[in-house]
Protein backbone atom coordinates (compact mmCIF):
# COMPACT_ATOMS: atom_id res chain seq x y z
CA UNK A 1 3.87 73.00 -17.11
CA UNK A 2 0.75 74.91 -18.36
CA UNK A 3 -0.53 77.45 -16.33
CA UNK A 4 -4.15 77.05 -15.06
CA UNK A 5 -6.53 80.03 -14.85
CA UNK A 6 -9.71 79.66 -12.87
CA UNK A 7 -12.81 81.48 -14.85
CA UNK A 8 -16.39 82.70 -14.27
CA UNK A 9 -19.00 80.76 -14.89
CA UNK A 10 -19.67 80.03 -18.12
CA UNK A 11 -16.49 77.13 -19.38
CA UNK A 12 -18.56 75.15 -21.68
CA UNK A 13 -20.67 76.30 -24.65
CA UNK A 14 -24.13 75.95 -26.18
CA UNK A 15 -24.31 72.00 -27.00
CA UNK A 16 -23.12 69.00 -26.28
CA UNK A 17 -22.04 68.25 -29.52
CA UNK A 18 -19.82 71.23 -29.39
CA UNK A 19 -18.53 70.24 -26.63
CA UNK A 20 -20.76 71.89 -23.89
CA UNK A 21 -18.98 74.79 -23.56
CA UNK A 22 -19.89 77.27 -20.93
CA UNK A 23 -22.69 75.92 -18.37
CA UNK A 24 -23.43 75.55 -14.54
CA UNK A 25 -25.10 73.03 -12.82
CA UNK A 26 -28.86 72.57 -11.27
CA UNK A 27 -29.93 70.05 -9.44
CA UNK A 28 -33.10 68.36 -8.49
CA UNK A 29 -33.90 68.02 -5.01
CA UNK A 30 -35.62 64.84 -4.79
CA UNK A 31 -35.80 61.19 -5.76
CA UNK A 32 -38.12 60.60 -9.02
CA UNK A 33 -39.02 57.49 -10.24
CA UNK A 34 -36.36 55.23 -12.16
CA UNK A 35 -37.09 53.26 -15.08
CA UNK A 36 -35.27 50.08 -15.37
CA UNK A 37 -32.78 49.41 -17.48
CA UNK A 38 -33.30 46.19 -19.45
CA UNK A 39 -30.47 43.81 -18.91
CA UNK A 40 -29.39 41.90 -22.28
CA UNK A 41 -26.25 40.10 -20.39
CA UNK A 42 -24.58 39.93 -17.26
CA UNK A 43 -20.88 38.57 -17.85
CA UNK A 44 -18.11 37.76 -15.93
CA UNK A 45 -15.12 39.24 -16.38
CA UNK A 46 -12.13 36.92 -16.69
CA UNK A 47 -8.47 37.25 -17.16
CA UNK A 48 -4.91 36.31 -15.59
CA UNK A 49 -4.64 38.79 -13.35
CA UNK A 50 -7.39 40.00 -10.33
CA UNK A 51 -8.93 43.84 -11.51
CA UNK A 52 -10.11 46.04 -9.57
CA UNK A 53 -12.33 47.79 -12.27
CA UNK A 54 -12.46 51.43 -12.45
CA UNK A 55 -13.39 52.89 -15.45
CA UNK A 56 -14.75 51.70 -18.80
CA UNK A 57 -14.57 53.80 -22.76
CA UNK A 58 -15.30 52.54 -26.24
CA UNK A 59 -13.24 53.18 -28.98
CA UNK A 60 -13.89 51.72 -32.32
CA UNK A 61 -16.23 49.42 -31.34
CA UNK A 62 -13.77 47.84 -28.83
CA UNK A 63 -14.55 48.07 -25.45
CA UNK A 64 -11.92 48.86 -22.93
CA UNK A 65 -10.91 49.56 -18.93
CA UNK A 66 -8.97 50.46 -16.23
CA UNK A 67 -8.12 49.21 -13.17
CA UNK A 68 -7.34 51.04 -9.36
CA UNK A 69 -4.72 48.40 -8.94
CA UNK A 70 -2.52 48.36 -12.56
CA UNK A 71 -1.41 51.80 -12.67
CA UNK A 72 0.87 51.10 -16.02
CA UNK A 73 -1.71 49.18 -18.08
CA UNK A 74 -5.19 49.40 -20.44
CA UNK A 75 -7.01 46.66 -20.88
CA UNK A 76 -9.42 45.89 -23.87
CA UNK A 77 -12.57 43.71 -23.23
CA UNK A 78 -14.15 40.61 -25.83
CA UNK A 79 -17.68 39.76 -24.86
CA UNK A 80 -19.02 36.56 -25.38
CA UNK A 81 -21.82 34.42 -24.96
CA UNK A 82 -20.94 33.40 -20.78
CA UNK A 83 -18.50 35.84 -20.07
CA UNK A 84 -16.17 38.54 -20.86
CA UNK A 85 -12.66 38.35 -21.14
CA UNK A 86 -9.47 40.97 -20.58
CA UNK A 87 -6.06 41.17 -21.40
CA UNK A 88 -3.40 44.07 -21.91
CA UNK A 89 -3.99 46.04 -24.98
CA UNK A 90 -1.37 48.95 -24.33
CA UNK A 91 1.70 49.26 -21.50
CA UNK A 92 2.30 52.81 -20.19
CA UNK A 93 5.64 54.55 -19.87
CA UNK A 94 4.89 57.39 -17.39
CA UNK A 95 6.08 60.57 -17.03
CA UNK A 96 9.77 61.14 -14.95
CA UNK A 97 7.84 62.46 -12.32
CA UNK A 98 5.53 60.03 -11.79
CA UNK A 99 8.03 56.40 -11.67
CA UNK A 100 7.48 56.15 -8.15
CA UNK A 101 3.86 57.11 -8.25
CA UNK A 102 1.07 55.40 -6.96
CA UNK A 103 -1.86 57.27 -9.36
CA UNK A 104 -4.78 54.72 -9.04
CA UNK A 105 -6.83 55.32 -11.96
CA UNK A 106 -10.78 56.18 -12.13
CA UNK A 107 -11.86 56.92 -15.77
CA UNK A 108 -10.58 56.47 -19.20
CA UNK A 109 -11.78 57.92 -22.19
CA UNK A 110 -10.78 58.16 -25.99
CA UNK A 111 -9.56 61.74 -27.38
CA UNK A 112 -11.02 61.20 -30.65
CA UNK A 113 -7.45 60.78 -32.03
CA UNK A 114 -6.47 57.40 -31.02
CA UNK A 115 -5.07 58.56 -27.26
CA UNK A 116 -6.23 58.22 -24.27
CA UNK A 117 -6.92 59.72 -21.44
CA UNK A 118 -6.92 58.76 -17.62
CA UNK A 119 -7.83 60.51 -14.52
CA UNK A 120 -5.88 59.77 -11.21
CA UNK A 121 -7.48 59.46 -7.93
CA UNK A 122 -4.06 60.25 -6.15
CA UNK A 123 -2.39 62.95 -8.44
CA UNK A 124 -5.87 64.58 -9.35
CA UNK A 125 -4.64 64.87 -12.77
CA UNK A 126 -4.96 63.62 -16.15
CA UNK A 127 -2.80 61.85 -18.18
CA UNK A 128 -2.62 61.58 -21.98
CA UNK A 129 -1.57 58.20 -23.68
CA UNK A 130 -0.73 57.55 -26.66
CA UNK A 131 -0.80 54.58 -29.36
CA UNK A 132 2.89 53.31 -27.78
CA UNK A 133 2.05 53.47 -24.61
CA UNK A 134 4.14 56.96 -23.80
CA UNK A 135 2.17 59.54 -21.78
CA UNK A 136 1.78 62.66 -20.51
CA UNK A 137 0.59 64.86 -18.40
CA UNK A 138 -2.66 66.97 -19.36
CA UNK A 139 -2.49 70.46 -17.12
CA UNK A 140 -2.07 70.50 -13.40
CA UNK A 141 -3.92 68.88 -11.00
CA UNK A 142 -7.28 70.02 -10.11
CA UNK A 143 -7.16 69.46 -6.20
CA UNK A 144 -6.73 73.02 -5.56
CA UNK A 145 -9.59 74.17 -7.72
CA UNK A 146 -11.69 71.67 -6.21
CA UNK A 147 -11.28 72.54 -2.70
CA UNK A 148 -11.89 76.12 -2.54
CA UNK A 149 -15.15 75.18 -3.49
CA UNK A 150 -15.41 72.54 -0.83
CA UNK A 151 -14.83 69.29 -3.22
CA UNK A 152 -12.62 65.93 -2.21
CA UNK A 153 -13.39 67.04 1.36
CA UNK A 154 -14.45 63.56 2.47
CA UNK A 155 -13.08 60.01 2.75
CA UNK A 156 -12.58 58.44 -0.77
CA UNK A 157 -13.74 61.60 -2.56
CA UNK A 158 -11.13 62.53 -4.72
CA UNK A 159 -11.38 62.55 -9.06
CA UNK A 160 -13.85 60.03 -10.32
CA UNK A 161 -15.16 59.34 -13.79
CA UNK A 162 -13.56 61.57 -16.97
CA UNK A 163 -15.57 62.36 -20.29
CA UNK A 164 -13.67 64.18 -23.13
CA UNK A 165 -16.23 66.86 -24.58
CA UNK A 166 -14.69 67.86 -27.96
CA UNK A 167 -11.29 68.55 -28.80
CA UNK A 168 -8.85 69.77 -25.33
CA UNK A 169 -12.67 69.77 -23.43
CA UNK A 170 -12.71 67.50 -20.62
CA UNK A 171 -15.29 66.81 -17.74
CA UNK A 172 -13.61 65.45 -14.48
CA UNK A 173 -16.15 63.95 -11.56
CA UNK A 174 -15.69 64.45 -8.11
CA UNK A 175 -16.80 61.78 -5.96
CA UNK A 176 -18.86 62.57 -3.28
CA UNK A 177 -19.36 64.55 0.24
CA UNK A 178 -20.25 66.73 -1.83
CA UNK A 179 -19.45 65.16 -5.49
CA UNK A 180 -19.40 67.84 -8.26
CA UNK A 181 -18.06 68.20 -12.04
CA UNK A 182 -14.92 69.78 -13.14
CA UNK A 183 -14.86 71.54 -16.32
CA UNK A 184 -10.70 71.58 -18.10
CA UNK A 185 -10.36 73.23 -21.02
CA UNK A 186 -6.81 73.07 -22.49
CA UNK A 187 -5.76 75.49 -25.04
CA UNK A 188 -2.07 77.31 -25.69
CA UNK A 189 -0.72 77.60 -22.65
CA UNK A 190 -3.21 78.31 -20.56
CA UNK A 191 -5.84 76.01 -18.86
CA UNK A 192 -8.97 77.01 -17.55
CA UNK A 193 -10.80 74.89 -14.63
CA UNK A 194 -14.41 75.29 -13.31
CA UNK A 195 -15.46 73.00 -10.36
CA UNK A 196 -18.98 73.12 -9.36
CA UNK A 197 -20.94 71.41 -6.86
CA UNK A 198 -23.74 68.86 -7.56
CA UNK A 199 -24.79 67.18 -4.52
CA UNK A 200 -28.00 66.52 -5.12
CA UNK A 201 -29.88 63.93 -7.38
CA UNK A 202 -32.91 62.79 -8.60
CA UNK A 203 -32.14 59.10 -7.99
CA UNK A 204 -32.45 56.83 -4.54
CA UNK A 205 -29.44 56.14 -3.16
CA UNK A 206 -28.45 53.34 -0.76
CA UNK A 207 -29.82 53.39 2.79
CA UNK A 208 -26.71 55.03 4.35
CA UNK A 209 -24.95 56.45 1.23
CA UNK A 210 -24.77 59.92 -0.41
CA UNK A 211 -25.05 60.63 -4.50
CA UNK A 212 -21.93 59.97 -5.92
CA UNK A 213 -20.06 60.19 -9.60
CA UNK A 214 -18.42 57.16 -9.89
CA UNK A 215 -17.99 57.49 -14.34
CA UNK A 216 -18.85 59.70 -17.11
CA UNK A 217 -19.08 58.84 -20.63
CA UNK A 218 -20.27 61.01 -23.64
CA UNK A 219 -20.32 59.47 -26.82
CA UNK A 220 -20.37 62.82 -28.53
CA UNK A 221 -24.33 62.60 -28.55
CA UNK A 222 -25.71 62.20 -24.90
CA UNK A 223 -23.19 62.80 -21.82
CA UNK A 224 -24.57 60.25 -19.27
CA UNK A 225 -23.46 60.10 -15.03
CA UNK A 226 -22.83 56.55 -13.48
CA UNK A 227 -24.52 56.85 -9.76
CA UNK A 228 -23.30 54.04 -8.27
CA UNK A 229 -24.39 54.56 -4.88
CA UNK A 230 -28.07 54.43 -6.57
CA UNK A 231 -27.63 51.94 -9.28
CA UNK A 232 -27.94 53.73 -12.03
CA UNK A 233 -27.22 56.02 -14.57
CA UNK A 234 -28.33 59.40 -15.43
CA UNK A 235 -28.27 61.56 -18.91
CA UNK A 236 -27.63 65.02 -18.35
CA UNK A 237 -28.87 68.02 -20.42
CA UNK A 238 -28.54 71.68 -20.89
CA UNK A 239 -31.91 73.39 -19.93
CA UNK A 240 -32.92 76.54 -21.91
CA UNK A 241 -31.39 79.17 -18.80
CA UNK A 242 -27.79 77.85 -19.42
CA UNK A 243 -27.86 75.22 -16.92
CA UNK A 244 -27.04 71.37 -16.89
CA UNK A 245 -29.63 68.95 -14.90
CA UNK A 246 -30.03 65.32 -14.60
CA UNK A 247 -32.49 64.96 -17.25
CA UNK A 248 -33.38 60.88 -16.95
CA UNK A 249 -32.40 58.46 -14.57
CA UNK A 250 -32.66 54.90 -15.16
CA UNK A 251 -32.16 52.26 -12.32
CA UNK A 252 -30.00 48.63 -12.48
CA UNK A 253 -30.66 47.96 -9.11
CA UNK A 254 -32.99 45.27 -10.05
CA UNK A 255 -29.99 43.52 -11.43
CA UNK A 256 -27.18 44.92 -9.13
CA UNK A 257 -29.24 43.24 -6.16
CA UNK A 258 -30.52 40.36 -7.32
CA UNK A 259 -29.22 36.89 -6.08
CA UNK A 260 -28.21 35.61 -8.96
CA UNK A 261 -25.79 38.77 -9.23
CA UNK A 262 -25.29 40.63 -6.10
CA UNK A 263 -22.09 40.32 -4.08
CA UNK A 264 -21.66 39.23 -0.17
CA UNK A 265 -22.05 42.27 1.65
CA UNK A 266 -21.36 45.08 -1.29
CA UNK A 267 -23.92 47.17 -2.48
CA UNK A 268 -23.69 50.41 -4.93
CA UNK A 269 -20.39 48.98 -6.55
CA UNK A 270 -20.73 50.31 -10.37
CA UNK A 271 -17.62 51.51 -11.09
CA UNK A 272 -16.98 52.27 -14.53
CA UNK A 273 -19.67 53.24 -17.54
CA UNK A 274 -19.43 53.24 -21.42
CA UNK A 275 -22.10 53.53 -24.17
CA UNK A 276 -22.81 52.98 -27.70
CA UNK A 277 -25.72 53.27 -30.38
CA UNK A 278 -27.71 50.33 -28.73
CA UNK A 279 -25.66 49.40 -24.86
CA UNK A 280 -25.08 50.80 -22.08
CA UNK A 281 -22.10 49.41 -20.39
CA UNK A 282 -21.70 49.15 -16.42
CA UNK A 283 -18.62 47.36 -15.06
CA UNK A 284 -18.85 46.38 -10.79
CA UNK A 285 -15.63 46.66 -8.38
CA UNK A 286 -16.38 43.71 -6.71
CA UNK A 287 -13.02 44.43 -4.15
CA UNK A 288 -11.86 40.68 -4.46
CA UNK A 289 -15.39 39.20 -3.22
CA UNK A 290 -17.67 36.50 -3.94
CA UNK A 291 -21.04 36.63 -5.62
CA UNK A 292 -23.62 35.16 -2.92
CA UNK A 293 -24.74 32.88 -5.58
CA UNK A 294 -21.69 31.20 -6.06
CA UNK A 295 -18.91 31.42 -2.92
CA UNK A 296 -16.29 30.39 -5.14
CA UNK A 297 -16.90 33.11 -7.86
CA UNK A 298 -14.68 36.04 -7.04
CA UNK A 299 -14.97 37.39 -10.98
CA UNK A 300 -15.98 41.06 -11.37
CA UNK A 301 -19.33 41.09 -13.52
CA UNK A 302 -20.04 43.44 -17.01
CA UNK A 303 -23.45 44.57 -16.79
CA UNK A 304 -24.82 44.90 -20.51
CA UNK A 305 -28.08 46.88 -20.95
CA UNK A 306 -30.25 47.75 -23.49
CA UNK A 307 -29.42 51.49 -24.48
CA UNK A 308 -32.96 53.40 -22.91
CA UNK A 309 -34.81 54.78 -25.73
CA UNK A 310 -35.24 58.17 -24.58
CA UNK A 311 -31.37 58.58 -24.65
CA UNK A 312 -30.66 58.04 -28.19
CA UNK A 313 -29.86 61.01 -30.38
């Protein structure tokens, strides 16, 4: 097993292009106002088995996810004009050492190279999969790291959302109570981790909730945050002192809430995030519930938005 080092601050470096090597975090303090995001299609997402949607990547155009409850399978995801629809696009073969796991996944993302990699909620590490479906582990896990600093303290606040930065650069969220970033970057033998804190927000959360990370995605151009106890998503940039800040938020709550869409008793359930040149992607964990509009409708919904202007490259 690689060895992890902790470092300084100072993991990431001097764009995001390059993989946003060497930064620390700044937050705002307060709620600013949101922008909508402009919905182009809201489709349900339909399949033979029930998902419990966790985390959402584009690779080549094709979109794809993960689910908390199919720890040995990627799905890939066809739009179409009503609805969206899944199926297996890759088995995994785990590791020896993780047969008998139960690893929960919450974030996938493309290496650039045709793998991918998935964060675990219950191992707190990442795992590398390749085109046949055999995997393996990417460093150690990062619950040690985390917790000297005071992350996955509270309940449901382990790993949450991954984003690879550049080649062995990886961004791992931390959930909430406090949530916070991890920085992995793997090289020889060594691997270096950097948790940081970032409790604060610009956006509004839900009455009763704290900000959370529930997905990253960075598209190798803008690295955007999925809030999803606010209902929305936020682009983060590197300000001229070093540091990273939310630099816009945009809100779907508009659409997350509205009758036609919003789901008996569930708010703040956007679960896994993906982007291209013109979309954002936003995927809901509707936990097996029905949409108020329609009692029998127990599909998850794909949120499609209109990519906000201000974030293109």
């Amino acid at each position: 097993m690689s060895k992890a080092t902790k470092t300084p601050m100072g993991l990431f470096g001097n764009s995001l292009k390059l993989g946003l090597l060497a930064f620390s975090l700044a937050w705002v303090h307060h709620a600013e106002s949101q922008p909508p995001l402009e919905l182009e299609m809201a489709l349900p997402l339909e399949g033979d088995e029930i998902l419990q949607p966790s985390g959402l990547a584009l690779a080549d155009g094709q979109l794809y996810l993960v689910s908390a409850k199919h720890d040995d399978q990627i799905f890939s995801v066809q739009l179409g004009q009503d609805r969206a629809e899944y199926k297996e696009a890759l088995k995994i073969t785990r590791p020896d050492d993780a047969s008998s796991l139960k690893l929960v996944w919450r974030g996938i993302a493309g290496d650039g190279h045709g793998q991918w990699l998935l964060i675990s909620e219950t191992a707190y590490r990442v795992l590398k999969v390749d085109k046949g479906g055999k995997s393996e582990w990417m460093g150690p896990s990062v619950l040690d790291a985390g917790t000297e600093i005071g992350l996955f303290g509270g309940d449901h606040s382990g790993p949450d959302g991954l984003a690879c930065l550049g080649e062995n650069s990886l961004l791992i969220g931390a959930s909430r109570e406090p949530r916070g970033l991890i920085a992995m970057q793997l090289s020889g033998e060594k691997v270096k981790i950097e948790p940081m804190k970032c409790d604060s927000s610009k956006t509004k959360v839900q009455v009763g909730r704290k900000a959370d990370f529930t997905d990253l995605d960075f598209s190798g151009h803008t690295l955007f945050a999925l809030v999803g106890s606010a209902d929305a998503v936020c682009s983060l940039k590197k300000r001229e002192d070093g540091k990273i800040t939310e630099d816009q938020c945009w809100s779907y709550a508009a659409t997350a809430q509205d009758p036609k869409y919003r789901y008996r008793g569930l708010k703040g359930i956007g679960r896994g995030l993906a982007s291209d040149q013109g979309r954002l992607y936003v995927v809901l964990d509707n936990k097996g519930l029905a949409r108020e509009a329609d009692p029998k409708d127990r599909r998850p919904l794909l949120l499609v938005f209109k990519r906000p202007a201000a974030s293109h490259p």
